[in-house]
Protein backbone atom coordinates (compact mmCIF):
# COMPACT_ATOMS: atom_id res chain seq x y z
CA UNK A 1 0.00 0.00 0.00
CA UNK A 2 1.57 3.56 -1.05
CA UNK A 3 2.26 5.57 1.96
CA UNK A 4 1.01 8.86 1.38
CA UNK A 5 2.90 10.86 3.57
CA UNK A 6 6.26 9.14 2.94
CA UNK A 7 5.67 10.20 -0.59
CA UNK A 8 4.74 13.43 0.18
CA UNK A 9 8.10 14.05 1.81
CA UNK A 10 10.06 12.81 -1.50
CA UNK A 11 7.87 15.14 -3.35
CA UNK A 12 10.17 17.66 -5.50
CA UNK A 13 8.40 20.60 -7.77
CA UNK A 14 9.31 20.12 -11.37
CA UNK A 15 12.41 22.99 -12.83
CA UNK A 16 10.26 22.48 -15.94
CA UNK A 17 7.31 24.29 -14.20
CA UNK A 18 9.67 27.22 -12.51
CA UNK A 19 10.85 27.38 -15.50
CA UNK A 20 7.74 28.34 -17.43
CA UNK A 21 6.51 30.12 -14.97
CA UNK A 22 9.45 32.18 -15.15
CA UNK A 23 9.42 32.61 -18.62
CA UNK A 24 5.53 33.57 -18.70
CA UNK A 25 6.41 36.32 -16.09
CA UNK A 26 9.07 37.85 -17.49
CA UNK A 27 7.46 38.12 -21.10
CA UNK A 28 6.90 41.84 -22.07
CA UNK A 29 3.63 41.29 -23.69
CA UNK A 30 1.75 44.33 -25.77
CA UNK A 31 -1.97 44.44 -24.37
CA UNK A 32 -4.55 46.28 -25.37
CA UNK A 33 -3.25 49.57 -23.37
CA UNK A 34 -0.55 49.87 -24.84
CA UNK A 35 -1.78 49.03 -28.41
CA UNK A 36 -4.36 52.74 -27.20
CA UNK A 37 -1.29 54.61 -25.90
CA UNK A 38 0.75 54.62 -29.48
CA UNK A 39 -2.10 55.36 -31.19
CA UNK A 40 -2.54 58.22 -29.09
CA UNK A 41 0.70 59.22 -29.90
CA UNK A 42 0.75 59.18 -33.35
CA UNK A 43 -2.46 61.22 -33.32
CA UNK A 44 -0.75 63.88 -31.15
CA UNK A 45 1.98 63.69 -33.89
CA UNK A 46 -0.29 64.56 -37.01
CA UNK A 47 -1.45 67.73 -35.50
């Protein structure tokens, strides 16, 4: 029979997971702000 908290001690978090986690994070990702703020900008630069 598995013993659940022996296993539970053994238990190690996967790098693969830190490592996307990291990698979502630290994405600089254009929203939908952004996308409003330059074309704000280039309006103000027509005038």
């Amino acid at each position: 029979m598995i013993d659940f908290e022996e296993e539970l001690k053994k238990f190690q978090p996967s790098l693969e997971v830190e490592e996307a986690e990291n990698a979502i994070y630290n994405q600089d990702m254009t929203d939908m702000t952004d996308i409003l703020k330059e074309m704000l900008e280039e309006m103000k630069g027509m005038k």
